[in-house]
N, C-alpha and C. Protein backbone atom coordinates (compact mmCIF):
# COMPACT_ATOMS: atom_id res chain seq x y z
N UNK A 1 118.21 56.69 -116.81
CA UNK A 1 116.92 56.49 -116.14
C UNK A 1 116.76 57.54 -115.06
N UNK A 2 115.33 58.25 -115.13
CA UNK A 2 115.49 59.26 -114.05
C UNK A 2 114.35 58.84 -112.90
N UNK A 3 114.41 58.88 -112.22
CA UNK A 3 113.78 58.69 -110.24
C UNK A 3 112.67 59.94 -110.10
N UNK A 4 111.72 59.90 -110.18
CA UNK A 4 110.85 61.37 -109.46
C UNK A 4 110.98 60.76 -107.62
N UNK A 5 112.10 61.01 -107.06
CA UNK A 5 112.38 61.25 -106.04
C UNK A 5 111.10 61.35 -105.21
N UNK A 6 110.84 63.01 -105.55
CA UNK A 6 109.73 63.72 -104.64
C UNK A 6 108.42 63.07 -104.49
N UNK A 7 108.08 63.16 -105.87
CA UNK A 7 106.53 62.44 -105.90
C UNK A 7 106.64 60.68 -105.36
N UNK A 8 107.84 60.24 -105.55
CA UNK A 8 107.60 58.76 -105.23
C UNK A 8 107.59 58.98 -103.09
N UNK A 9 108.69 59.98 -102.64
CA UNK A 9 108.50 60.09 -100.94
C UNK A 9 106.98 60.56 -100.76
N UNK A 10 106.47 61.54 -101.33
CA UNK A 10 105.07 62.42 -100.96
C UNK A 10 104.21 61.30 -101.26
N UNK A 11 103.90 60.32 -102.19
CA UNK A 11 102.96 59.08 -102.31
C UNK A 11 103.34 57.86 -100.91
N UNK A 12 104.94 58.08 -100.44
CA UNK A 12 104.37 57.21 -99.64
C UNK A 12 104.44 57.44 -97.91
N UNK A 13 104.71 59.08 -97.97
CA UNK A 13 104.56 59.82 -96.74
C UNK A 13 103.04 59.73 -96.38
N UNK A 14 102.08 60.13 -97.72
CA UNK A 14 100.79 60.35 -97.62
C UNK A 14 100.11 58.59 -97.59
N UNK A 15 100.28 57.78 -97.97
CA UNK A 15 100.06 56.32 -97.67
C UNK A 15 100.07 55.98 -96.13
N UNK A 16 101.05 56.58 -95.39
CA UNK A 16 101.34 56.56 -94.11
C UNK A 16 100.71 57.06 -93.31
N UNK A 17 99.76 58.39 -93.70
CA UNK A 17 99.41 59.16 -93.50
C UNK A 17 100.29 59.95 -92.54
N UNK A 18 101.31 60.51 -92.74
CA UNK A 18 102.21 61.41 -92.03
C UNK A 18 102.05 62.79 -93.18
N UNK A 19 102.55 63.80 -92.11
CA UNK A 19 102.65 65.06 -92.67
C UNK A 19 104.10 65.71 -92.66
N UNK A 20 104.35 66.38 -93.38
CA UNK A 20 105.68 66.67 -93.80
C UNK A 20 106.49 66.84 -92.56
N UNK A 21 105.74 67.76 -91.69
CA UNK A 21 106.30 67.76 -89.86
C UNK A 21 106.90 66.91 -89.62
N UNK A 22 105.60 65.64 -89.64
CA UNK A 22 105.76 64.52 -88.94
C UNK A 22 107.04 63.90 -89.05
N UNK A 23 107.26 63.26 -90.69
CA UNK A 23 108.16 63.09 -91.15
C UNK A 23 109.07 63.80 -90.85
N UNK A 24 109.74 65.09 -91.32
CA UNK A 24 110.77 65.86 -90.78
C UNK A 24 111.23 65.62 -89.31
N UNK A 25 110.13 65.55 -88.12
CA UNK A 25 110.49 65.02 -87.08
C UNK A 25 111.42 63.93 -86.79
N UNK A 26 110.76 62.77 -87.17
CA UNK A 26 111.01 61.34 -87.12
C UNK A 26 112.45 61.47 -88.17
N UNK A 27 112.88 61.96 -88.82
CA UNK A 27 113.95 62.19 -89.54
C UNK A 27 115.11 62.89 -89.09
N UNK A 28 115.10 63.86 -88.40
CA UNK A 28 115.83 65.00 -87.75
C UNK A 28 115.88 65.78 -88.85
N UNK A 29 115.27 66.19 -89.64
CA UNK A 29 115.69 67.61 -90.46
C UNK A 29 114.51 68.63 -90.33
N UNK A 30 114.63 69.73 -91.13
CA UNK A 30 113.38 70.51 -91.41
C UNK A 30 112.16 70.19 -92.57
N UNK A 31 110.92 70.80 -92.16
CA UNK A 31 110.10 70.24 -92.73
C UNK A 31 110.10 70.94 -93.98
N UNK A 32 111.22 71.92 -94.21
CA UNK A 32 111.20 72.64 -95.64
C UNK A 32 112.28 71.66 -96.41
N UNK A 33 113.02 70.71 -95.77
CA UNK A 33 113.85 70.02 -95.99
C UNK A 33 112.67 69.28 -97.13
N UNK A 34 111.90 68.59 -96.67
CA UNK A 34 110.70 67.46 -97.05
C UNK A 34 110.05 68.12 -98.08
N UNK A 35 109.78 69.28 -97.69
CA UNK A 35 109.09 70.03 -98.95
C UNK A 35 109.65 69.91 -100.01
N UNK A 36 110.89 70.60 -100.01
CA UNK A 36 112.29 71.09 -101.11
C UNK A 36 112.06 69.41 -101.89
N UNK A 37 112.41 68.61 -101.21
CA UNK A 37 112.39 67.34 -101.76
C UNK A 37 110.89 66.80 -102.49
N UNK A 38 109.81 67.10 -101.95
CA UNK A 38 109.02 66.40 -102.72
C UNK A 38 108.45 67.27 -103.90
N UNK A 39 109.14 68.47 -104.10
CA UNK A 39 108.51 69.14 -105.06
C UNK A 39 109.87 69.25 -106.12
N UNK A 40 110.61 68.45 -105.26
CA UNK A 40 111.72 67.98 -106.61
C UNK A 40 112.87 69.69 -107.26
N UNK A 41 112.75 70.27 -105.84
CA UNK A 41 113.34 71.46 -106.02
C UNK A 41 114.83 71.11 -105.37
N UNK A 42 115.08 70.29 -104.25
CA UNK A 42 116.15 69.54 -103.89
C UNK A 42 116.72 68.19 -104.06
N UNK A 43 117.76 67.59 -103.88
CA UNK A 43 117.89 66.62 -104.57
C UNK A 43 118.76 65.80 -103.13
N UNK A 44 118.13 65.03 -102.43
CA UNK A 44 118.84 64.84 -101.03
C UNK A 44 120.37 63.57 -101.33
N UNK A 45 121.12 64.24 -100.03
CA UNK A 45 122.19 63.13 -100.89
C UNK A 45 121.37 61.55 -100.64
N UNK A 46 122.70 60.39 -100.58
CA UNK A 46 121.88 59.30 -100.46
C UNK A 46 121.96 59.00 -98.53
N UNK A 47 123.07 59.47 -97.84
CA UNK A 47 122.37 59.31 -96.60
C UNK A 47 121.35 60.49 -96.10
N UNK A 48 121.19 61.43 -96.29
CA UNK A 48 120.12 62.55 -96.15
C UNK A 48 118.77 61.44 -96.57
N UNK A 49 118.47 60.98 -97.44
CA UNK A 49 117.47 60.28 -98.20
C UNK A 49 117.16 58.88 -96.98
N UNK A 50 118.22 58.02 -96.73
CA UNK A 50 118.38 57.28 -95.90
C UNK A 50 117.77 57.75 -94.50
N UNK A 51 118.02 58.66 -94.17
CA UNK A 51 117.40 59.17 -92.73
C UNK A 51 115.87 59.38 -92.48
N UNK A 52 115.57 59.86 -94.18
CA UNK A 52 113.92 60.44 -94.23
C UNK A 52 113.63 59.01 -94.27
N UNK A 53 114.47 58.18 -94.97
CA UNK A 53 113.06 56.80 -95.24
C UNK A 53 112.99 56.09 -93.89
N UNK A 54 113.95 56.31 -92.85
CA UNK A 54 113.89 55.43 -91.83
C UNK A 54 112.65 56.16 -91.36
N UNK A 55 112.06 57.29 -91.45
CA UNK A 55 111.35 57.85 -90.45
C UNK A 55 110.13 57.39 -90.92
N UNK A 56 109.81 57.10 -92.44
CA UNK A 56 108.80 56.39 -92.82
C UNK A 56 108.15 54.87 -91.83
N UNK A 57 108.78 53.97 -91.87
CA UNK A 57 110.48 53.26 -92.46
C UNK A 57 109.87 52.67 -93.52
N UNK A 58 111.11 52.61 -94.29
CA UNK A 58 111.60 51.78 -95.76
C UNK A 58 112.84 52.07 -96.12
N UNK A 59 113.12 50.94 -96.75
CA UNK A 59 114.88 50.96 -96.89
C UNK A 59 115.15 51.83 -98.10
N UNK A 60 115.99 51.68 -98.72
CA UNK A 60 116.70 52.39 -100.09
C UNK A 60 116.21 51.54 -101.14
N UNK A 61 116.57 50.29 -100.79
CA UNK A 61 115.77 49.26 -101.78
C UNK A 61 114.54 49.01 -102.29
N UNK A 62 113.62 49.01 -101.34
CA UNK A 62 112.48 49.03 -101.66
C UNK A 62 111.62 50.55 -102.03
N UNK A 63 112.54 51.62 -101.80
CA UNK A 63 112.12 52.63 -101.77
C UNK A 63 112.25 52.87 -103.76
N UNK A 64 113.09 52.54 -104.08
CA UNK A 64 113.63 52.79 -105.54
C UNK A 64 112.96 51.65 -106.24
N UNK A 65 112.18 50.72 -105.88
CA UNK A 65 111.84 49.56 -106.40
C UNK A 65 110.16 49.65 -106.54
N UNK A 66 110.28 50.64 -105.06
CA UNK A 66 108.49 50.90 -105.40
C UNK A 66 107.88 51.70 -106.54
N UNK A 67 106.84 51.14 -107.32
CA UNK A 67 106.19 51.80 -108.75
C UNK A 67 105.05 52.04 -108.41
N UNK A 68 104.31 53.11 -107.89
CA UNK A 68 103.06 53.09 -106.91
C UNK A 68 102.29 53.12 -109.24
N UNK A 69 100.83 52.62 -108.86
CA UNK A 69 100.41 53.00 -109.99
C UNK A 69 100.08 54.50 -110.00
N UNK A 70 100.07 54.73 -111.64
CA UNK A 70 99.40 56.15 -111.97
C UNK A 70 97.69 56.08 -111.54
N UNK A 71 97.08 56.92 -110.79
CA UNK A 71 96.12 57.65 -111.10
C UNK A 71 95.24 57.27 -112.22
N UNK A 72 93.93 56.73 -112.26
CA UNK A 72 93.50 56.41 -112.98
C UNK A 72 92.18 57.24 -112.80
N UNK A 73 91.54 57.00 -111.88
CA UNK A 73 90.34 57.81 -111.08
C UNK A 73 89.87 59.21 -112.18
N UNK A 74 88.54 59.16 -112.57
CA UNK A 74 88.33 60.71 -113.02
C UNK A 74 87.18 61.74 -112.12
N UNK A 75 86.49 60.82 -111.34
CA UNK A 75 85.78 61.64 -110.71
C UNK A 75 85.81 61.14 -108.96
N UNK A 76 85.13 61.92 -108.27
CA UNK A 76 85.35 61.61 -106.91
C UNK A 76 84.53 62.28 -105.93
N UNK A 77 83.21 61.40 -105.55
CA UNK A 77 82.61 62.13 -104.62
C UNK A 77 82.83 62.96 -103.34
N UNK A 78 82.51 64.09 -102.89
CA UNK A 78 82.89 64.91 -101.76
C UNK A 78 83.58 63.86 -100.58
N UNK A 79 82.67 62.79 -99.89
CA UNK A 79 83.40 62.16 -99.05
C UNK A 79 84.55 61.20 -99.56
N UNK A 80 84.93 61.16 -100.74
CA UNK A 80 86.43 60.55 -101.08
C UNK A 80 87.60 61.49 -101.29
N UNK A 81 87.04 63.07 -100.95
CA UNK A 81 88.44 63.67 -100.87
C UNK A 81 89.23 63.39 -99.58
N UNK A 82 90.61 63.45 -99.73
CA UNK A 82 91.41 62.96 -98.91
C UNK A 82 92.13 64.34 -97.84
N UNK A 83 91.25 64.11 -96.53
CA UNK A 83 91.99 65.34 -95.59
C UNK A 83 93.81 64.92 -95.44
N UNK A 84 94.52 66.24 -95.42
CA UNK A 84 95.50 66.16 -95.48
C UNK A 84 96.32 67.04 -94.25
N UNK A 85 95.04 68.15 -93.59
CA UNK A 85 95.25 69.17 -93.27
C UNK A 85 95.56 68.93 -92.00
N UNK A 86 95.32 69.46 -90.53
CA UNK A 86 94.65 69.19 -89.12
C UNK A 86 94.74 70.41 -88.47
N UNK A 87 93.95 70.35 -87.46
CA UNK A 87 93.54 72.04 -86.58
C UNK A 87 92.51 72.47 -87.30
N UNK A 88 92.83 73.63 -87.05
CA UNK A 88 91.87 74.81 -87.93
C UNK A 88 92.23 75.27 -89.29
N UNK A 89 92.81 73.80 -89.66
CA UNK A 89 92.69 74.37 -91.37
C UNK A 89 92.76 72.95 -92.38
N UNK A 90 91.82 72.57 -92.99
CA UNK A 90 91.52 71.77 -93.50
C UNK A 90 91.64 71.74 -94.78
N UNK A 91 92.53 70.68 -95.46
CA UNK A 91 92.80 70.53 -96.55
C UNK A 91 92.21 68.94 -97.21
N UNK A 92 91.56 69.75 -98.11
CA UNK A 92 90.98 68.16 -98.67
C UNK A 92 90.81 67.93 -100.03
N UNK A 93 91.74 67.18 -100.60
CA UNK A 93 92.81 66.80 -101.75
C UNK A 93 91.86 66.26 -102.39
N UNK A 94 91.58 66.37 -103.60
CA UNK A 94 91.26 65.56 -104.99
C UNK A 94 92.77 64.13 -105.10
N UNK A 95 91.69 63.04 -105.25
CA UNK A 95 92.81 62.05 -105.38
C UNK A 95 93.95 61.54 -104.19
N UNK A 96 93.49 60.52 -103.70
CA UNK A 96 95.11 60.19 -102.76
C UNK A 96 96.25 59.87 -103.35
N UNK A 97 96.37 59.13 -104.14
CA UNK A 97 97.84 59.30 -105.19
C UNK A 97 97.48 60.21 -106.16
N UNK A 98 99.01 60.95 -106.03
CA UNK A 98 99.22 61.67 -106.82
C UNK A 98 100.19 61.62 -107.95
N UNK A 99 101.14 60.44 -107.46
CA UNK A 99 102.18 59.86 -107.51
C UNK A 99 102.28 60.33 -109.54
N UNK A 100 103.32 61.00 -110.01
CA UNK A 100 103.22 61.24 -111.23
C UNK A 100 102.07 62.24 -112.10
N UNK A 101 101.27 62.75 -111.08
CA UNK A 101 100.64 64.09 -111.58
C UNK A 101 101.76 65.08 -111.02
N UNK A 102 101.19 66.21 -111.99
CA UNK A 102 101.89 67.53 -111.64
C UNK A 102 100.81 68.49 -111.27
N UNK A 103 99.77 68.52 -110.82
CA UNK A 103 98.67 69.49 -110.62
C UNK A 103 98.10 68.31 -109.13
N UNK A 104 98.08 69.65 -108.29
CA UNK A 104 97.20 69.51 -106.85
C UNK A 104 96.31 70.13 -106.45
N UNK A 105 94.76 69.64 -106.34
CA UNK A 105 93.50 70.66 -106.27
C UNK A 105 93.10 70.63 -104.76
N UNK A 106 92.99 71.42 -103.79
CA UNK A 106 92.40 71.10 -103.11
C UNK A 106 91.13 71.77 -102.32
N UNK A 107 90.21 71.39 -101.96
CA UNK A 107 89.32 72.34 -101.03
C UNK A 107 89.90 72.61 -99.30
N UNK A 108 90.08 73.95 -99.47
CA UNK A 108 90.76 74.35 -98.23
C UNK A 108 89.45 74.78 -97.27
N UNK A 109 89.35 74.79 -95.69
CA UNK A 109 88.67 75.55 -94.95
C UNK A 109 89.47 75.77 -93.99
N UNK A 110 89.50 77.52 -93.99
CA UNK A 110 90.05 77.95 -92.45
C UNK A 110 89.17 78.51 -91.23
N UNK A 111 89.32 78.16 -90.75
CA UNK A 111 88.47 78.15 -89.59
C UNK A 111 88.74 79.97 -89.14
N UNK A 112 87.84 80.44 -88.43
CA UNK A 112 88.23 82.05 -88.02
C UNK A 112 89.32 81.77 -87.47
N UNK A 113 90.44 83.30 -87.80
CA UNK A 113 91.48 83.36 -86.95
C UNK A 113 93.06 82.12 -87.43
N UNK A 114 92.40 81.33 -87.94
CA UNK A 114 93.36 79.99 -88.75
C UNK A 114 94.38 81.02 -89.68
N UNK A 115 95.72 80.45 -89.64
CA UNK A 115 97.13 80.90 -90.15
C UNK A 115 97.37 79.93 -90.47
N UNK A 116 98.31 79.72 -91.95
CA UNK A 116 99.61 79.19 -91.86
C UNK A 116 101.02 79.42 -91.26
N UNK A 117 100.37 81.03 -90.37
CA UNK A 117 101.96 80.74 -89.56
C UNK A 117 102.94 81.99 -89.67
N UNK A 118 103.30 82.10 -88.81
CA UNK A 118 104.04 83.99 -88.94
C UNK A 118 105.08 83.53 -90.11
N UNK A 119 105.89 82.36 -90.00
CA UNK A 119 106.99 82.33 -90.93
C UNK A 119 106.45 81.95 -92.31
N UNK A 120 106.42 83.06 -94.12
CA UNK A 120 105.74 82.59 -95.18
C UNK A 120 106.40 81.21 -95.48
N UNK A 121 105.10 80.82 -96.62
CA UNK A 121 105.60 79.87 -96.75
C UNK A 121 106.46 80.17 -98.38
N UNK A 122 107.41 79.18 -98.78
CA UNK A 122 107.98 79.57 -100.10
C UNK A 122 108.12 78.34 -100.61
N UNK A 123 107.87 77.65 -101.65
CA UNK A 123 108.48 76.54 -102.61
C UNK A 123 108.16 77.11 -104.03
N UNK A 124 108.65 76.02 -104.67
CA UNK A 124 108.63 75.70 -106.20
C UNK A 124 107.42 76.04 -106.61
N UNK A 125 107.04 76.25 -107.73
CA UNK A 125 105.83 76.16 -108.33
C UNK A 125 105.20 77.76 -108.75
N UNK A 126 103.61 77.29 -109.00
CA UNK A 126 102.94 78.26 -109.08
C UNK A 126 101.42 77.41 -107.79
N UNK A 127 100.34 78.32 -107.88
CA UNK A 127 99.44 78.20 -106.72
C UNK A 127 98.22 79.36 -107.45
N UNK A 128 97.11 78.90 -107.42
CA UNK A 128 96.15 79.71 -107.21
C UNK A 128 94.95 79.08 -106.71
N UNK A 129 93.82 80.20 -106.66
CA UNK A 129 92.63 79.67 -105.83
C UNK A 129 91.27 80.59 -105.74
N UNK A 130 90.27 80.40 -105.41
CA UNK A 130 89.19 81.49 -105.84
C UNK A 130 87.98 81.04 -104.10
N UNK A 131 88.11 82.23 -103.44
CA UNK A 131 87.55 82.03 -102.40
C UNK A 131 85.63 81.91 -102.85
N UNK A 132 85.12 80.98 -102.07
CA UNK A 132 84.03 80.49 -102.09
C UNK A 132 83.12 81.23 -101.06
N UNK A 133 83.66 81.12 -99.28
CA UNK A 133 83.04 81.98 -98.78
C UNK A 133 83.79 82.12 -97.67
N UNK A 134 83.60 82.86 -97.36
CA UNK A 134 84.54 83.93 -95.54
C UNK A 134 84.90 85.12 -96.60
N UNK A 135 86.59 85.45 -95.66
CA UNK A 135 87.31 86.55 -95.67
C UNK A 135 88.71 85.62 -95.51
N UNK A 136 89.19 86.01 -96.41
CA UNK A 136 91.35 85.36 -96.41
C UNK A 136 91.87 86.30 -96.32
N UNK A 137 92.63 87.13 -95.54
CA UNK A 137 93.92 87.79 -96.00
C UNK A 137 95.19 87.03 -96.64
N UNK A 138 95.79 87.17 -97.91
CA UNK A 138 96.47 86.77 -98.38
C UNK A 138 97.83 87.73 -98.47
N UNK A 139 99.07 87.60 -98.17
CA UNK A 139 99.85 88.04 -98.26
C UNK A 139 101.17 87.43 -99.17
N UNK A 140 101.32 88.23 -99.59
CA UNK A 140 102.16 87.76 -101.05
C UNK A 140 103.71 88.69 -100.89
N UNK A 141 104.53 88.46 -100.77
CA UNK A 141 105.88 89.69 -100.83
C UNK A 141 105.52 90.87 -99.73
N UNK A 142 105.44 91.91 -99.91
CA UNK A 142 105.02 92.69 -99.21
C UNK A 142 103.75 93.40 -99.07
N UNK A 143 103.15 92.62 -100.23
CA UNK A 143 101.69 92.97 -100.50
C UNK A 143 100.45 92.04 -99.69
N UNK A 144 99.23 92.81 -99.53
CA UNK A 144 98.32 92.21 -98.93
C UNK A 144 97.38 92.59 -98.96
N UNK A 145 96.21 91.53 -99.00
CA UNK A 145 94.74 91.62 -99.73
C UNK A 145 93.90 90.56 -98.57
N UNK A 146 92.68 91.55 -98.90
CA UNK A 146 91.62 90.72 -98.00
C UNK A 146 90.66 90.15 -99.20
N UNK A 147 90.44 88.94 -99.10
CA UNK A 147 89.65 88.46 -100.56
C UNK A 147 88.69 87.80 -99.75
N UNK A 148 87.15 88.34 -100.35
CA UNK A 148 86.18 87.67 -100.25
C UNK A 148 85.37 86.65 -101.25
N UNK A 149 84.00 86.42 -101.49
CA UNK A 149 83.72 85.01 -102.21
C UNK A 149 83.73 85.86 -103.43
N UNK A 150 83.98 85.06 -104.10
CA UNK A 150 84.60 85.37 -105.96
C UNK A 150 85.66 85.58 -106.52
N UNK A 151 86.78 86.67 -105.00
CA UNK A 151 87.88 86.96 -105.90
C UNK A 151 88.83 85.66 -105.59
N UNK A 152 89.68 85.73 -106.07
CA UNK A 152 90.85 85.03 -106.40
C UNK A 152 92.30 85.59 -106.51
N UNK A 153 93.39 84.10 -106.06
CA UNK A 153 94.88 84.87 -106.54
C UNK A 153 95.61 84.00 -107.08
N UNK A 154 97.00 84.24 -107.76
CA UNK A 154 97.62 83.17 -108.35
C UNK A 154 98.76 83.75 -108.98
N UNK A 155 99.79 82.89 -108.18
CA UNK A 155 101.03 83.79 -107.75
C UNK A 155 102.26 82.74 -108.42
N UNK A 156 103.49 82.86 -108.22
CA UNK A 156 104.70 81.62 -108.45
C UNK A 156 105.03 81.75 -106.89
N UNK A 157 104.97 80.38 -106.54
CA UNK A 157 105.05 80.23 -105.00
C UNK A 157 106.87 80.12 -104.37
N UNK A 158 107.72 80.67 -105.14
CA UNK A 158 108.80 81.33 -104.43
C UNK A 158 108.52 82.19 -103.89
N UNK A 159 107.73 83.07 -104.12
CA UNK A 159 107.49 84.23 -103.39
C UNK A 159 106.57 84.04 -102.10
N UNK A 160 107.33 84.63 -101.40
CA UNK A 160 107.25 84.53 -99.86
C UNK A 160 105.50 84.66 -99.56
N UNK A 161 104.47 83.62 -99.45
CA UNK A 161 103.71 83.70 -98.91
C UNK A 161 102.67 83.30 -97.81
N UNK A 162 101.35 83.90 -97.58
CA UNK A 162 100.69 83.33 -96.03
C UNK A 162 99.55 83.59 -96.26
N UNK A 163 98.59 82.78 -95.65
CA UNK A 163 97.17 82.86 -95.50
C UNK A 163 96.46 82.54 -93.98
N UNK A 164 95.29 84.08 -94.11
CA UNK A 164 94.68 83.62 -92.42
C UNK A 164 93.75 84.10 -92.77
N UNK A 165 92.52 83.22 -92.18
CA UNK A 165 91.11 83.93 -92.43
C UNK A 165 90.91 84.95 -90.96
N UNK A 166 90.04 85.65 -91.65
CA UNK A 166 89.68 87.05 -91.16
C UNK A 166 88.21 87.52 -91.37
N UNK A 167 87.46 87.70 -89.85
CA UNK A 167 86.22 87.49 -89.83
C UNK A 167 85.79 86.48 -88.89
N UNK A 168 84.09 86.66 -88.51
CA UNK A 168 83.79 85.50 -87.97
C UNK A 168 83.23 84.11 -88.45
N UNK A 169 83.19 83.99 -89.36
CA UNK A 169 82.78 82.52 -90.11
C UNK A 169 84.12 81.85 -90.76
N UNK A 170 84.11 80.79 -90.81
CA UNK A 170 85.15 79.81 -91.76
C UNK A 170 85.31 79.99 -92.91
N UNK A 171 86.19 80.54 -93.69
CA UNK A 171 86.61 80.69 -95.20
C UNK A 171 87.04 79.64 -95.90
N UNK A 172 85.85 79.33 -96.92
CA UNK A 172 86.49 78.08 -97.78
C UNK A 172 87.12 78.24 -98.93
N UNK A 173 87.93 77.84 -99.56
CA UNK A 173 88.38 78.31 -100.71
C UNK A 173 88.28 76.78 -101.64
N UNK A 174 88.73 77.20 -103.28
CA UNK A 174 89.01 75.86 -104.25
C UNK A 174 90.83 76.62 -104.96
N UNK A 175 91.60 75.75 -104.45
CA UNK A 175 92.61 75.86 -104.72
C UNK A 175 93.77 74.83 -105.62
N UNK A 176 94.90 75.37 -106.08
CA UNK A 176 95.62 74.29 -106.98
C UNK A 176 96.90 74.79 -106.98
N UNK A 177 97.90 73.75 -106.95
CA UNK A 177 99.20 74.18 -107.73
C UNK A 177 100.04 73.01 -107.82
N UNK A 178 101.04 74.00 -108.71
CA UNK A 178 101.74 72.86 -109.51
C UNK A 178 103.04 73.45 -109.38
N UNK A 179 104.39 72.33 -108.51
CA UNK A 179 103.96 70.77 -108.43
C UNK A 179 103.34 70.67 -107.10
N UNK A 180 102.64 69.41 -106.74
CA UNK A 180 101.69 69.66 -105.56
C UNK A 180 102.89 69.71 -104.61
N UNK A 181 102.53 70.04 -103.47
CA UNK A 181 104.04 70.70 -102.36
C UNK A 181 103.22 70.44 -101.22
N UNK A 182 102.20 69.42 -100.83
CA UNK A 182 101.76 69.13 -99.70
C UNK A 182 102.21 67.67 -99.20
């Protein structure tokens, strides 16, 4: 019998509404720790696992016992996407459980000047997305692009990357990847 670990913590981190930080905080580890784990790229021992659920809280028991349902939902008006984001960069998810999908869509807005952050980001997967309107600089490895409304990128997200809008208006984008890693 196999456990989706990741997707069962990320369904009930996001139930909580905590963010991987948050969690990582309340846990003592790193928040790449949380990542690694919910995208099922790490495999935590069982007290490592024990520490994250206290920060939830939930025990071991109920944690392995919980069967959130699948996803049933096919459509979803604008105000039922689920913000995930905060600050100046807004992420707003198709679907609140995800619990057992492998694809994550979301509508991003960065506000002018908005980063994810001098340090790239890296997980599992793949990622792409097609800017709607602003200016993104996207940086990928050592490469880097300013994308305005139409173009698009779509990368395997080991590779070291970052996004900051650039310009004076808010850049929205429609984005996805798989496995979701938020």
């Amino acid at each position: 019998m196999s456990v989706d670990i990741g997707n069962r913590l990320r369904h009930l981190r996001l139930g909580r509404n905590l963010s991987q930080r948050e969690l990582a905080k309340r846990a003592g580890v790193t928040n790449s720790t949380i990542s690694l784990i919910e995208s099922n790229s790490a495999n935590p021992s069982v007290g490592a696992l024990k520490r994250i659920l206290d920060g939830i809280p939930i025990g071991l028991a109920e944690f392995f016992a919980f069967e959130p349902e699948a996803p049933k939902k096919a459509f979803y008006a604008a105000e039922e996407l689920v913000e995930i984001g905060k600050g100046p960069i807004s992420y707003r998810q198709i679907g609140e459980n995800l619990f057992g999908r492998s694809l994550q869509i979301l509508k991003e807005c960065y506000q002018p000047g908005a980063d994810t952050g001098k340090v790239p980001l890296v997980h599992e997967g793949e990622e792409g997305g097609i800017v709607l309107s602003g200016r993104l600089e996207v940086t990928v490895d050592d490469e880097r692009r300013i994308l305005g409304p139409g173009d698009a990128y779509y990368f395997e997200s080991r590779r070291p990357h970052r996004f900051r809008c650039v310009g004076p208006v808010p850049c929205e984008i429609i984005s996805a990847c798989t496995p979701p890693s938020f």
